[in-house]
C-alpha atoms as a PDB file:
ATOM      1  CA  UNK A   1      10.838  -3.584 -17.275  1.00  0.00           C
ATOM      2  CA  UNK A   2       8.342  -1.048 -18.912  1.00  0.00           C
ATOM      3  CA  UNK A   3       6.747   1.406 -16.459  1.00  0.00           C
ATOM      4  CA  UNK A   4       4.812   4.313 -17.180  1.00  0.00           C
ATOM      5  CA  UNK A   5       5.936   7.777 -17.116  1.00  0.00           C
ATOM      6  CA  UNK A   6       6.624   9.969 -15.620  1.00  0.00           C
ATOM      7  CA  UNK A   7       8.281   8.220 -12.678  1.00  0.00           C
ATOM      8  CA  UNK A   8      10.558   9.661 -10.572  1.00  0.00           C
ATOM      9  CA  UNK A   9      11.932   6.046  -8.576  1.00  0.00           C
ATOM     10  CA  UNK A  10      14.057   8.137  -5.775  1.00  0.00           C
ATOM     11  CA  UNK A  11      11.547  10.418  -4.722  1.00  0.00           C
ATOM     12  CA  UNK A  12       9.176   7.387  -4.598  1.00  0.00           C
ATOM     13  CA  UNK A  13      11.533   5.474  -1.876  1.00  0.00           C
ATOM     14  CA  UNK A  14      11.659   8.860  -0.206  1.00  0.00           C
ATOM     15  CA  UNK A  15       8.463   8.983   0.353  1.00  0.00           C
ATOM     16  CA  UNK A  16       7.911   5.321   1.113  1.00  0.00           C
ATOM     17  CA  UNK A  17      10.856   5.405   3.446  1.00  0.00           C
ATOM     18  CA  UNK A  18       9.408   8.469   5.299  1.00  0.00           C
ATOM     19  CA  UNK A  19       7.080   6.053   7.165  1.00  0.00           C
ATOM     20  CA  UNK A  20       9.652   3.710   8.566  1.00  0.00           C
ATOM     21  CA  UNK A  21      13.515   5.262   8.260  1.00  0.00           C
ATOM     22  CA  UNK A  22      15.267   8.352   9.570  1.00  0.00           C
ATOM     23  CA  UNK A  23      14.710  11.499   7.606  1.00  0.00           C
ATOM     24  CA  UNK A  24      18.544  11.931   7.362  1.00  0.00           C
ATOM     25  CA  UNK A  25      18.979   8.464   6.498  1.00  0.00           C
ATOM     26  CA  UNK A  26      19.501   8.201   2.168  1.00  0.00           C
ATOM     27  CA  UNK A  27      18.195   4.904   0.763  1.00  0.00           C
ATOM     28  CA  UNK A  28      18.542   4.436  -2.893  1.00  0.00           C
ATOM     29  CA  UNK A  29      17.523   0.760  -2.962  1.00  0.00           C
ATOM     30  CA  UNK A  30      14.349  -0.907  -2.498  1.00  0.00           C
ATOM     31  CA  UNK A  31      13.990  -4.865  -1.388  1.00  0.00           C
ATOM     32  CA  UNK A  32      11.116  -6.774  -1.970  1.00  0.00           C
ATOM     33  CA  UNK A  33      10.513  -9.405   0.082  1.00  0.00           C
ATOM     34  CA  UNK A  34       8.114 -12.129  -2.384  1.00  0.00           C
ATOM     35  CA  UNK A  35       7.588 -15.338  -2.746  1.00  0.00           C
ATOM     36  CA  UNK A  36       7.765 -17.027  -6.392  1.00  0.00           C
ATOM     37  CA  UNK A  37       6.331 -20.180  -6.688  1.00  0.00           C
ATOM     38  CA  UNK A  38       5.415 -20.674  -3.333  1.00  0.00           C
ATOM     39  CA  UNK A  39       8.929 -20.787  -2.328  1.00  0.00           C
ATOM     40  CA  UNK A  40      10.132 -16.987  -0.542  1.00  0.00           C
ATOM     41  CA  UNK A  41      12.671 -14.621  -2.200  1.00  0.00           C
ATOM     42  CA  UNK A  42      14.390 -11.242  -2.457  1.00  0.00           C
ATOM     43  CA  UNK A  43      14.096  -9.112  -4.913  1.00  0.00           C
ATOM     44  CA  UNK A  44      16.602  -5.798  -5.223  1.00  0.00           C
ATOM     45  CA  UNK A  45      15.662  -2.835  -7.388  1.00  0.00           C
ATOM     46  CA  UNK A  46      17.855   0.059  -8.414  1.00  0.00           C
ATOM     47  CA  UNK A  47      18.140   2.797 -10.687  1.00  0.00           C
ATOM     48  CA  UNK A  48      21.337   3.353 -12.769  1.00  0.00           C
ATOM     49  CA  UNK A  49      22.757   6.496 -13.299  1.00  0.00           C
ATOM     50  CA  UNK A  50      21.564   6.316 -17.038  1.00  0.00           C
ATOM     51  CA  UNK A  51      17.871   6.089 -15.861  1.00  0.00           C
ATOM     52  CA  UNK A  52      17.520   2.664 -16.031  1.00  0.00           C
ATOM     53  CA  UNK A  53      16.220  -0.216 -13.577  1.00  0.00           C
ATOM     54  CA  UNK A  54      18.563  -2.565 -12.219  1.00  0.00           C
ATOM     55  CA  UNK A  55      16.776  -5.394 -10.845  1.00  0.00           C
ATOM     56  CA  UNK A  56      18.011  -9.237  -9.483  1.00  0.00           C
ATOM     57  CA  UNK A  57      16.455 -11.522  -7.466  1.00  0.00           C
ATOM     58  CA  UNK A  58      17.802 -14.182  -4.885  1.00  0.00           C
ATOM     59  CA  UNK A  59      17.804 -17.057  -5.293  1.00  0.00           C
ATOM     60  CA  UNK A  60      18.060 -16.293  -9.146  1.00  0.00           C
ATOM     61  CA  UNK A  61      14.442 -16.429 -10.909  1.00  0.00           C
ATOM     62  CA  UNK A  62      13.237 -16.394 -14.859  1.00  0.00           C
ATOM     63  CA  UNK A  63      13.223 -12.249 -15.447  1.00  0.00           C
ATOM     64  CA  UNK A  64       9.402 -12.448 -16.284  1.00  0.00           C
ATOM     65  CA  UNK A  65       8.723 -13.274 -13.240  1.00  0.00           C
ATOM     66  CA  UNK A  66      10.173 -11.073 -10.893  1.00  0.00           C
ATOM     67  CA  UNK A  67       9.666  -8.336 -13.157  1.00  0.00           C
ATOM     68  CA  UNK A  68       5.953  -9.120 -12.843  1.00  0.00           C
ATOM     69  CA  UNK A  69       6.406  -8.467  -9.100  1.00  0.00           C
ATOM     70  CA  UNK A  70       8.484  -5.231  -9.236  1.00  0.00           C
ATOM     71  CA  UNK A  71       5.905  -3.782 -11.609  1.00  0.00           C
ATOM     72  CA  UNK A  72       2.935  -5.183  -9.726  1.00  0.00           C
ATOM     73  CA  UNK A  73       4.667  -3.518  -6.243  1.00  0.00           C
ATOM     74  CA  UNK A  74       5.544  -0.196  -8.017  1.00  0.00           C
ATOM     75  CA  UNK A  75       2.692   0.260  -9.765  1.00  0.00           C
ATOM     76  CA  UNK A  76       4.022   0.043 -13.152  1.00  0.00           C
ATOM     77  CA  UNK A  77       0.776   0.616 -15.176  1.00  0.00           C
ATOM     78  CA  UNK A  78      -0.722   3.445 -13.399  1.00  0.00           C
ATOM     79  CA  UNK A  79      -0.771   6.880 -15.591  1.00  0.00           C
ATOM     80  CA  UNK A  80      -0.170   9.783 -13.888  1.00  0.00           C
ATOM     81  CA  UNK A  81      -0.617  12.645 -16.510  1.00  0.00           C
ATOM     82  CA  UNK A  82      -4.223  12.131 -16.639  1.00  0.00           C
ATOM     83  CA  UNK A  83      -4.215  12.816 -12.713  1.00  0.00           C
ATOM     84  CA  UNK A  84      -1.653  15.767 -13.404  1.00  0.00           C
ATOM     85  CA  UNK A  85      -4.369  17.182 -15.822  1.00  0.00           C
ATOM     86  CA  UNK A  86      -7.115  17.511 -13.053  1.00  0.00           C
ATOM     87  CA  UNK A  87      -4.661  19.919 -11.244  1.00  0.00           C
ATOM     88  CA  UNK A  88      -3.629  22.052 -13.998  1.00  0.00           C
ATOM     89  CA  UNK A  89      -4.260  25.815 -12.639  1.00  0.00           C
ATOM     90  CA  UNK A  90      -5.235  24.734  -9.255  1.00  0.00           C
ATOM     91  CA  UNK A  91      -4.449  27.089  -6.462  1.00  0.00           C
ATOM     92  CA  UNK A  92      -2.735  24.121  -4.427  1.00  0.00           C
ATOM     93  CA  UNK A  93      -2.612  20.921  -6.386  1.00  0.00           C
ATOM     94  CA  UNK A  94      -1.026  22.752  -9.277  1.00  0.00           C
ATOM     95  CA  UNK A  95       2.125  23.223  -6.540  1.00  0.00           C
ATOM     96  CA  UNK A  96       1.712  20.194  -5.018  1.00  0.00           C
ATOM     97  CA  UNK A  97       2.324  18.045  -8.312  1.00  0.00           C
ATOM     98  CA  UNK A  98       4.814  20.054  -9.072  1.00  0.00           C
ATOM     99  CA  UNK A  99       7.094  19.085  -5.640  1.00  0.00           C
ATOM    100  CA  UNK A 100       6.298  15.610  -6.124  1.00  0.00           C
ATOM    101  CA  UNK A 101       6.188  15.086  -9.872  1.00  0.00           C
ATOM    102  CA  UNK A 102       6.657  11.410 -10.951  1.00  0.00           C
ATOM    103  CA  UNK A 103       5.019   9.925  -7.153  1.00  0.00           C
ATOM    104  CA  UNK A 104       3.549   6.772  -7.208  1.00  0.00           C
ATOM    105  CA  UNK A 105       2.352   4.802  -4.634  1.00  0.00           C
ATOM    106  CA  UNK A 106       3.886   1.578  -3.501  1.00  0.00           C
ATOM    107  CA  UNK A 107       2.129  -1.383  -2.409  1.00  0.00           C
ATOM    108  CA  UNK A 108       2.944  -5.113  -0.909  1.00  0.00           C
ATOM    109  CA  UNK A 109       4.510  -7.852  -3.166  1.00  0.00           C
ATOM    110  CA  UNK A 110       0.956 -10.361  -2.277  1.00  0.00           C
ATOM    111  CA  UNK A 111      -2.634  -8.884  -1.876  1.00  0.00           C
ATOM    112  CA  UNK A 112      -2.624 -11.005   1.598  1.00  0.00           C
ATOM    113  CA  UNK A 113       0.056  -9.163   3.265  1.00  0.00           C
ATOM    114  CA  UNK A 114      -2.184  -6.179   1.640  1.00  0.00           C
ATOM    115  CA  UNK A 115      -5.281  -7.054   3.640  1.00  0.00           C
ATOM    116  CA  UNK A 116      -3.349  -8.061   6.878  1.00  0.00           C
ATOM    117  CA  UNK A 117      -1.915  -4.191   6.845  1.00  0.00           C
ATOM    118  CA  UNK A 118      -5.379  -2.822   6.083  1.00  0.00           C
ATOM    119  CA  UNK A 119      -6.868  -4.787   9.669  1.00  0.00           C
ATOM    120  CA  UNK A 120      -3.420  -4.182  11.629  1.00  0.00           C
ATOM    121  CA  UNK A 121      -4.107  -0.652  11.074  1.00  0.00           C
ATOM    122  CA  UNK A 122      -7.016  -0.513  11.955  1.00  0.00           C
ATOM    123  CA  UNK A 123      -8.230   2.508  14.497  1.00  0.00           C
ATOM    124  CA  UNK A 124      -4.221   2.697  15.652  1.00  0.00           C
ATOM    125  CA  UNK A 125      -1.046   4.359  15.118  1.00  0.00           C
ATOM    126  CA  UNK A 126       0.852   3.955  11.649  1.00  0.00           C
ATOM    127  CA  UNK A 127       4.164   3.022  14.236  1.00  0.00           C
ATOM    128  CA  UNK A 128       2.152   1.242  16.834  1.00  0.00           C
ATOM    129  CA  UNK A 129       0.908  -1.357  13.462  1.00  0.00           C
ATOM    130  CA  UNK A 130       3.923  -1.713  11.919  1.00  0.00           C
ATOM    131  CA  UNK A 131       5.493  -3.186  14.972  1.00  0.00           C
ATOM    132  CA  UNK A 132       2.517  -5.265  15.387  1.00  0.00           C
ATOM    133  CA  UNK A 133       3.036  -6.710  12.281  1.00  0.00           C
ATOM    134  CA  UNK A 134       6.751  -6.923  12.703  1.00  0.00           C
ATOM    135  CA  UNK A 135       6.182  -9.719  15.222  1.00  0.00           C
ATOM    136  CA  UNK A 136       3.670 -11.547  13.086  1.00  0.00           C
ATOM    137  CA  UNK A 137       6.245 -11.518   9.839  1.00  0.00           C
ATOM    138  CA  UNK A 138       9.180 -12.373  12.202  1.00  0.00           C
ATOM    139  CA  UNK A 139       7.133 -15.301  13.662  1.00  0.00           C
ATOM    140  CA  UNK A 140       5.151 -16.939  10.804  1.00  0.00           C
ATOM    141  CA  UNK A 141       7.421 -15.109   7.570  1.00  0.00           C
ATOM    142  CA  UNK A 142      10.645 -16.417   5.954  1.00  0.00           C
ATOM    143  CA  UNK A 143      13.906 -14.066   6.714  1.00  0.00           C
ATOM    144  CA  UNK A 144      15.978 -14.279   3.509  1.00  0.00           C
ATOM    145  CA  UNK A 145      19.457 -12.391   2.871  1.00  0.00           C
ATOM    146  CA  UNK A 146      18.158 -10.021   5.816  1.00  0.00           C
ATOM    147  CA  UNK A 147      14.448  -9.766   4.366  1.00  0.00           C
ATOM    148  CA  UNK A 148      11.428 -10.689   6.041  1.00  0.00           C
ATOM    149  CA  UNK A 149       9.327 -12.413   3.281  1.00  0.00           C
ATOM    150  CA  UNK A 150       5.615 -12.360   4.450  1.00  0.00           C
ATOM    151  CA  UNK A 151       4.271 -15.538   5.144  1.00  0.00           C
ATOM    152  CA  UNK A 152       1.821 -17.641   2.401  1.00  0.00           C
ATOM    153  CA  UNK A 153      -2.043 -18.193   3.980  1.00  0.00           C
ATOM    154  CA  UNK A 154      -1.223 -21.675   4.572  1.00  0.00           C
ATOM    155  CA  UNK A 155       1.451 -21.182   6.928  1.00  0.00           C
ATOM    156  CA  UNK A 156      -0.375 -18.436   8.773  1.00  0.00           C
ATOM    157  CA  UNK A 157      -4.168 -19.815   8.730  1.00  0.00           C
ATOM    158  CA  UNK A 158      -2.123 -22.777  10.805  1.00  0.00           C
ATOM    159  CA  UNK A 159      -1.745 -19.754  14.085  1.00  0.00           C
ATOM    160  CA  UNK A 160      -4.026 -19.293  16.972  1.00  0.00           C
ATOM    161  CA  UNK A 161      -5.492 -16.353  18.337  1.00  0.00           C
ATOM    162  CA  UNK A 162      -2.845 -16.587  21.069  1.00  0.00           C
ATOM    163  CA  UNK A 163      -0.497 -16.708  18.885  1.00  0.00           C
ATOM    164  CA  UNK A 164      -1.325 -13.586  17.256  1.00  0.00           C
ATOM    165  CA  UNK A 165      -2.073 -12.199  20.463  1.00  0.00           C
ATOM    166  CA  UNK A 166       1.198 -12.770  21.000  1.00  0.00           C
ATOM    167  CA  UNK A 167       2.153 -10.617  18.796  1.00  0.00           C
ATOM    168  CA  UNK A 168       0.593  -7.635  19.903  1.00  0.00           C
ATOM    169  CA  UNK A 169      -2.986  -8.071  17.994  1.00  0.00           C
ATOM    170  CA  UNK A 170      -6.128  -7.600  20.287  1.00  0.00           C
ATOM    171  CA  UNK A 171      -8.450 -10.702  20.401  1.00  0.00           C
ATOM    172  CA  UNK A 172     -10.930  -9.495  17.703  1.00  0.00           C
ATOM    173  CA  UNK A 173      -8.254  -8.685  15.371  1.00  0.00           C
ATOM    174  CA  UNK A 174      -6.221 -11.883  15.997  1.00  0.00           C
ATOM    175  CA  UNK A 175      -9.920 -13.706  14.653  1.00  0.00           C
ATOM    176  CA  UNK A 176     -10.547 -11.611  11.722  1.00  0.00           C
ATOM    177  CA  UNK A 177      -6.480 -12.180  10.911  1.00  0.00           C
ATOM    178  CA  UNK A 178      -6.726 -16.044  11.125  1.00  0.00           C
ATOM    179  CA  UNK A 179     -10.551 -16.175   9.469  1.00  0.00           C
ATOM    180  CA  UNK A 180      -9.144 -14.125   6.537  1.00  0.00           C
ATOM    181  CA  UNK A 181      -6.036 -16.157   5.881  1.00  0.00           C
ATOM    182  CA  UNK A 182      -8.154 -19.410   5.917  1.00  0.00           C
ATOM    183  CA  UNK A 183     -10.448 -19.006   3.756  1.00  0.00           C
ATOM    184  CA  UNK A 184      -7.592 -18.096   1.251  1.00  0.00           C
ATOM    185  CA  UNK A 185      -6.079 -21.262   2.395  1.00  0.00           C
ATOM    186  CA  UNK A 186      -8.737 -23.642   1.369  1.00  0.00           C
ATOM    187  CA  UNK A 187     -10.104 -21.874  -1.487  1.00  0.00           C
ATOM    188  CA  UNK A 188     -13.275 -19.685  -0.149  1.00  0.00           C
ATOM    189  CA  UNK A 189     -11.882 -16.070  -1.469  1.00  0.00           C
ATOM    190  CA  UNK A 190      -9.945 -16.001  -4.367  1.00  0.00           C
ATOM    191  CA  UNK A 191      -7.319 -12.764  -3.664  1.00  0.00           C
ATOM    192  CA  UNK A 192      -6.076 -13.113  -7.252  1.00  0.00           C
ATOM    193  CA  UNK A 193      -9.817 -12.578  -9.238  1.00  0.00           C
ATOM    194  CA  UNK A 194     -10.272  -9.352  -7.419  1.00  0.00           C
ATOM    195  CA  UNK A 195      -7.857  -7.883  -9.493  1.00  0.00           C
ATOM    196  CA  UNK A 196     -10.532  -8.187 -12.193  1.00  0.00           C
ATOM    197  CA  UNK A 197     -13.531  -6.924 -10.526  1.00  0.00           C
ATOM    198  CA  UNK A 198     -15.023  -3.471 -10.826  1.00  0.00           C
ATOM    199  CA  UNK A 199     -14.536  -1.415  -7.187  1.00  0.00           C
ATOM    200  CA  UNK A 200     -18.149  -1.921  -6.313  1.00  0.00           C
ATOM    201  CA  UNK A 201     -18.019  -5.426  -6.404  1.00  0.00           C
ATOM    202  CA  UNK A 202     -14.497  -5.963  -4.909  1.00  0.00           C
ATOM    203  CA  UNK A 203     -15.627  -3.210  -2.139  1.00  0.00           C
ATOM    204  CA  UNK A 204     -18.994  -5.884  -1.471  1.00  0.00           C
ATOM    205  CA  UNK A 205     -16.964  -8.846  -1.202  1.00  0.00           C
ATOM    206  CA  UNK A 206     -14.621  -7.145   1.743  1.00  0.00           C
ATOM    207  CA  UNK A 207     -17.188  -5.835   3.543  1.00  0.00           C
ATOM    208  CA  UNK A 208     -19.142  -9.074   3.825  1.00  0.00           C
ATOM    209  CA  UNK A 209     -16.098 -10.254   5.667  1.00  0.00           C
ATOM    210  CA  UNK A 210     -15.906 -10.230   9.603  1.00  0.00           C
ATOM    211  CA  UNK A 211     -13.779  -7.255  10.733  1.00  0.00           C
ATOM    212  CA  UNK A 212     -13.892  -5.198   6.815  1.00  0.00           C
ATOM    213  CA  UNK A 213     -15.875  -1.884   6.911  1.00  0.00           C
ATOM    214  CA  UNK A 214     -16.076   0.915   4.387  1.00  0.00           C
ATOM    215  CA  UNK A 215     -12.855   1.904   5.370  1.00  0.00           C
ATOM    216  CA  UNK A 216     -10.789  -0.870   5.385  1.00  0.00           C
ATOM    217  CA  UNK A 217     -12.536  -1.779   1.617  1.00  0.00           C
ATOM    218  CA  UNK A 218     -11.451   1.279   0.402  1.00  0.00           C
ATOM    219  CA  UNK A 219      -7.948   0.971   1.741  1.00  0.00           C
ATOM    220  CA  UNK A 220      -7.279  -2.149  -0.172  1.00  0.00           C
ATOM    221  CA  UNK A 221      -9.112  -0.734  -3.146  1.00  0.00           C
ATOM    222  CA  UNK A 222      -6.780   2.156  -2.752  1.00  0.00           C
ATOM    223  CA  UNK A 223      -3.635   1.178  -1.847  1.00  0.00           C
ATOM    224  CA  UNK A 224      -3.485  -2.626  -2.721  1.00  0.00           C
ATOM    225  CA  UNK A 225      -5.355  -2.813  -6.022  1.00  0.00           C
ATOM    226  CA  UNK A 226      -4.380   0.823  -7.439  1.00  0.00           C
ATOM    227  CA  UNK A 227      -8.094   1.747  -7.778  1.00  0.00           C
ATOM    228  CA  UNK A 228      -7.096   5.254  -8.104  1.00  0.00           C
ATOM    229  CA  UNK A 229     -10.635   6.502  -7.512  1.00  0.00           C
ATOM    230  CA  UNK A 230     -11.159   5.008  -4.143  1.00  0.00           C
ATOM    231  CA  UNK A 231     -11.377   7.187  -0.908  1.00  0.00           C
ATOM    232  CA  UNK A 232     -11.135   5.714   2.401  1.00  0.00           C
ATOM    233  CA  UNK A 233     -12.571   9.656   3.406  1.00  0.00           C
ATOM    234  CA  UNK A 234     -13.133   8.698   6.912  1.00  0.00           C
ATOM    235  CA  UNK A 235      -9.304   8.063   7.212  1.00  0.00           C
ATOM    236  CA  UNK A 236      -7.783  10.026  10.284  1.00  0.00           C
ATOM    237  CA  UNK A 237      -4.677  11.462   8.016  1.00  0.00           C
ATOM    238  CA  UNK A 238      -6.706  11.977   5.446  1.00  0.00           C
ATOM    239  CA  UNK A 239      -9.286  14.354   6.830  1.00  0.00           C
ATOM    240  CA  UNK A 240      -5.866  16.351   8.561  1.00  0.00           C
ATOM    241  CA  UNK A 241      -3.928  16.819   5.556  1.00  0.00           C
ATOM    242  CA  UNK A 242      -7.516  17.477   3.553  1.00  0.00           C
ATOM    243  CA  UNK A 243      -8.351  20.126   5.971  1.00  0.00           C
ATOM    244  CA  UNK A 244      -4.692  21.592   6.215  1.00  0.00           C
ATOM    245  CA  UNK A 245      -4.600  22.371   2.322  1.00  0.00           C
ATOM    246  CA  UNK A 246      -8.047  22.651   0.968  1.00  0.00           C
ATOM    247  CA  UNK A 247     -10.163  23.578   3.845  1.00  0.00           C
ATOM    248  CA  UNK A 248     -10.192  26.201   6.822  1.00  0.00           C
ATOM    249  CA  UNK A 249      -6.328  24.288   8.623  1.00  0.00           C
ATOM    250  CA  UNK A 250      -8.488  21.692  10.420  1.00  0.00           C
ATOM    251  CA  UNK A 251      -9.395  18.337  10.638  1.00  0.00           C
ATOM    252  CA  UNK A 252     -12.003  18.085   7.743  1.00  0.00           C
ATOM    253  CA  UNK A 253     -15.064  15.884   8.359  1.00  0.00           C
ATOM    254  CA  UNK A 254     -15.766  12.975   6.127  1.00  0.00           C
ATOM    255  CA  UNK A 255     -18.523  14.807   3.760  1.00  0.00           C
ATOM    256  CA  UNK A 256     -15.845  18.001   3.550  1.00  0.00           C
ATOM    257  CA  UNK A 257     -13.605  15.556   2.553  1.00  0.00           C
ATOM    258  CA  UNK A 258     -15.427  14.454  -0.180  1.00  0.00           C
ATOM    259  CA  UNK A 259     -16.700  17.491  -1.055  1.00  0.00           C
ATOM    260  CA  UNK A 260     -13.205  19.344  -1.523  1.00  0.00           C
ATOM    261  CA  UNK A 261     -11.823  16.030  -3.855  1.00  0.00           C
ATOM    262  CA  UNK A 262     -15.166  15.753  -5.526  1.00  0.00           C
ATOM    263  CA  UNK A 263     -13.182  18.097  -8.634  1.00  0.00           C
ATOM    264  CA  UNK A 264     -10.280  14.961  -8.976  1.00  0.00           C
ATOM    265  CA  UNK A 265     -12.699  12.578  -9.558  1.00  0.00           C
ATOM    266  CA  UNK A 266     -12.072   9.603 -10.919  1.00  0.00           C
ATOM    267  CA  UNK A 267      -8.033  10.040  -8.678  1.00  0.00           C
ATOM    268  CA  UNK A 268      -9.718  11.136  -5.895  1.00  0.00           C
ATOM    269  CA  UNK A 269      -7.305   8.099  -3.724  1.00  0.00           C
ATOM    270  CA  UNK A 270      -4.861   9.485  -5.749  1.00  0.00           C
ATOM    271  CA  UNK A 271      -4.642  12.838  -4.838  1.00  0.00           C
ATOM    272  CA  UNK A 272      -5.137  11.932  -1.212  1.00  0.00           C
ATOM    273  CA  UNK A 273      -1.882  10.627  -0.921  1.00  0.00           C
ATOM    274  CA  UNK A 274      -0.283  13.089  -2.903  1.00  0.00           C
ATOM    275  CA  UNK A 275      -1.444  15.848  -0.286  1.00  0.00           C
ATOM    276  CA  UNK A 276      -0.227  13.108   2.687  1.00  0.00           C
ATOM    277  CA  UNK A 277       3.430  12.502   0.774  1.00  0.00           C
ATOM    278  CA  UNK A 278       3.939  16.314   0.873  1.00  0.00           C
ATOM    279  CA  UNK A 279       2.713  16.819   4.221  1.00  0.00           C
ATOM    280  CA  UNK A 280       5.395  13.875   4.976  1.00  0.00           C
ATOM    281  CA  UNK A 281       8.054  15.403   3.169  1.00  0.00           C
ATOM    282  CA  UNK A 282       7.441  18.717   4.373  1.00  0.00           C
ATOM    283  CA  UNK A 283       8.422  17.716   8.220  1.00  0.00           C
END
């Protein structure tokens, strides 16, 4: 599997990790739970000690294909020097590339499990979210050699808002969950042509949806489609770590925000979460 350098895979799960595992636990292996051809599966990646990628998949699938996953989930095309470039001689980005030289982001094997993050999280805690969604996966998703495999739109535009309530999702979540997943199910919005679309567009489409705003656009922009460009600048973490290292230590506000990664332009999403992964790894 090609994937652009630089790329530094450890520091990646590191970083990743620091969201959901003990700092002093080590993890050196990444499992993707995916589906491939409708049916669910696991996909392992590791690195060798010679630098290269060791990747398998149960049950056993053509190399193309899970390859195409690993490199979709790891962001395999994304260049990072041009990013690097911006920060060249900058008081703090200059260090903060440094630490974290060969980052990427990481993002979900299918853009639906993308879009059911973006409205878990909405307006609540990172932990709070993921165990929300931890009941919806365990209830509607395949478990698979100890993976949780997220479930297809079929299987979960079949729930009920009580279900999902169930789960820990308020009622007005639950309905924009279950009206999202649907309309992938029979064919209304096509999740795999946005991958084509300029940001405007894709960012139009969301936010004609019940329950997408501004925010929640620009998340998936961000974070599911590698739009590296994309801001979500009214983003809680983002305005703290923005303020921390560019402005006066405080929460910025949304236009300081934009205003102090106006110079990264067009990675402004990008070096958002670079200044969020070292804030992480700095704890």
């Amino acid at each position: 599997m090609l994937i652009q350098s630089p790329y530094d895979f450890p520091l990646t799960l590191r970083v990743i990790n620091s969201y959901s595992k003990p700092k002093e636990e080590i993890v050196d292996t990444l499992q993707i739970g995916a589906r491939i051809g409708g049916k669910p599966a696991v996909i392992t990646v590791r690195i060798t000690g010679d630098g290269e990628f060791d990747i398998s998949s149960y049950p056993a699938h053509p190399a193309a294909e899970v390859n195409a996953i690993v490199g979709w989930v790891l962001f395999a095309d994304l260049a990072l020097q041009p990013f690097y470039a911006l920060t060249e001689g900058h008081p703090v980005f200059s260090g903060v590339v440094k630490d974290l030289a060969g980052l990427k982001p990481m993002r979900p094997a299918s853009l639906l499990e993308m879009a059911v993050i973006v409205i878990t999280e909405q307006q609540i805690s990172l932990a709070a979210a993921g165990s929300i969604r931890s009941r919806l996966v365990a209830r509607y998703g395949d478990l698979l050699e100890g993976v949780w495999v997220f479930p297809d739109a079929s299987r979960l535009a079949g729930a009920t808002v009580e279900d999902l309530r169930a789960c820990g999702y308020s009622q007005r979540k639950a309905e924009y969950i279950l009206e999202f997943a649907r309309q992938v199910a029979d064919g209304r919005l096509d999740l795999e042509s946005l991958k084509d679309l300029p940001d405007e567009v894709v960012r139009n489409t969301l936010v004609a949806l019940r329950g997408w705003g501004p925010w929640s656009a620009n998340y998936f922009l961000v974070r599911g489609l590698a739009r590296p460009d994309c801001l979500p600048s009214d983003d809680l973490a983002i305005r703290g770590v923005v303020g921390r290292y560019l402005g006066d230590g405080t929460r910025a506000s949304v236009a300081q925000v934009e205003q102090l990664l106006a110079p990264f332009a067009p990675y402004r999403g990008m070096a958002a979460f670079y200044l969020e992964a070292h804030a992480r790894l700095a704890r």
